[in-house]
Every structure is written in structure tokens, then in C-alpha cells.
Protein backbone atom coordinates (compact mmCIF):
# COMPACT_ATOMS: atom_id res chain seq x y z
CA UNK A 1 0.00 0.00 0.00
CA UNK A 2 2.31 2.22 0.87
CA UNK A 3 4.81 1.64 -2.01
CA UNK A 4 1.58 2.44 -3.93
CA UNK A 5 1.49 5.39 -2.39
CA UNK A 6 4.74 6.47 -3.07
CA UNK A 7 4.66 6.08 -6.38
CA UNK A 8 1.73 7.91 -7.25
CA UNK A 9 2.55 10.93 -5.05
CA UNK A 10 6.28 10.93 -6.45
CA UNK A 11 4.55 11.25 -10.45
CA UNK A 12 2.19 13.33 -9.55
CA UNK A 13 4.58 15.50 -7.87
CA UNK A 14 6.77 15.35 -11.04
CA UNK A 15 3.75 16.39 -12.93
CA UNK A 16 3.01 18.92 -10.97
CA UNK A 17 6.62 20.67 -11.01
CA UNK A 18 6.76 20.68 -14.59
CA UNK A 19 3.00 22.36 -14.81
CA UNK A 20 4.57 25.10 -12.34
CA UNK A 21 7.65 25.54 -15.00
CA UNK A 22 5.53 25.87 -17.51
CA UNK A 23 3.86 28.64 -15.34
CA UNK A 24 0.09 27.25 -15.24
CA UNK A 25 -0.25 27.38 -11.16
CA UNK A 26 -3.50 26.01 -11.76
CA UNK A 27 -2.48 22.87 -12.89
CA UNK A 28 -0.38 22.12 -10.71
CA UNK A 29 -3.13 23.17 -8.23
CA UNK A 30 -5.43 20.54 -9.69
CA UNK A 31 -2.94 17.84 -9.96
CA UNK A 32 -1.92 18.28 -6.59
CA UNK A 33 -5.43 18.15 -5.06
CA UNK A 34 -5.79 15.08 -7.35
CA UNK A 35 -2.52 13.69 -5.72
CA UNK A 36 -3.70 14.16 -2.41
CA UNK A 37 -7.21 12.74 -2.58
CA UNK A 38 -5.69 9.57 -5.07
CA UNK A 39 -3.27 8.81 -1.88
CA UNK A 40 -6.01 8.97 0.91
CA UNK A 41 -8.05 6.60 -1.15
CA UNK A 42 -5.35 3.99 -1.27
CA UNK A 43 -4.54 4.45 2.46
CA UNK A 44 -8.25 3.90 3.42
CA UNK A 45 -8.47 0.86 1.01
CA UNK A 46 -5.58 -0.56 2.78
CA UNK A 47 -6.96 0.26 6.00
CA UNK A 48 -10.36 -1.78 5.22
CA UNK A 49 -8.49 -4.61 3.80
């Protein structure tokens, strides 16, 4: 699970930097937010499991 989580924070993290090089803070907003709620998901299905 956590590995899981990991991963997907790390790329989305990535993603996230290059949408604030390109300047588009909004993006990188989103993608964030999307981050962060992806994560809590897996650590709840984990939990339940």
C-alpha cells in the first residue's frame, strides 16, 4: 500500500513541477489536489483490507 502510495505521489509531484515551470499554477493546483485525494483513497483501502 504504501509503495503504492509512493509512487503515485512521487509522479504526480513530477507532474506537478513541470506544470509550475511551464507557469500554469492552476495545474499544478489541480494535480496536486488530485494527488492528495488519489493517496487517501489507497490508504483507506488498505486500511479496510
Amino acid at each position: 500500500m504504501f509503495k503504492e502510495m509512493y509512487v503515485l505521489l512521487f509522479n504526480q509531484i513530477t507532474n506537478a513541477i513541470e506544470a509550475l515551470e511551464r507557469g500554469d499554477a492552476g495545474q499544478a493546483r489541480t494535480i496536486l489536489i488530485r494527488a492528495q485525494q488519489d493517496s487517501e483513497e489507497l490508504y483507506i483501502e488498505g486500511i479496510e483490507e
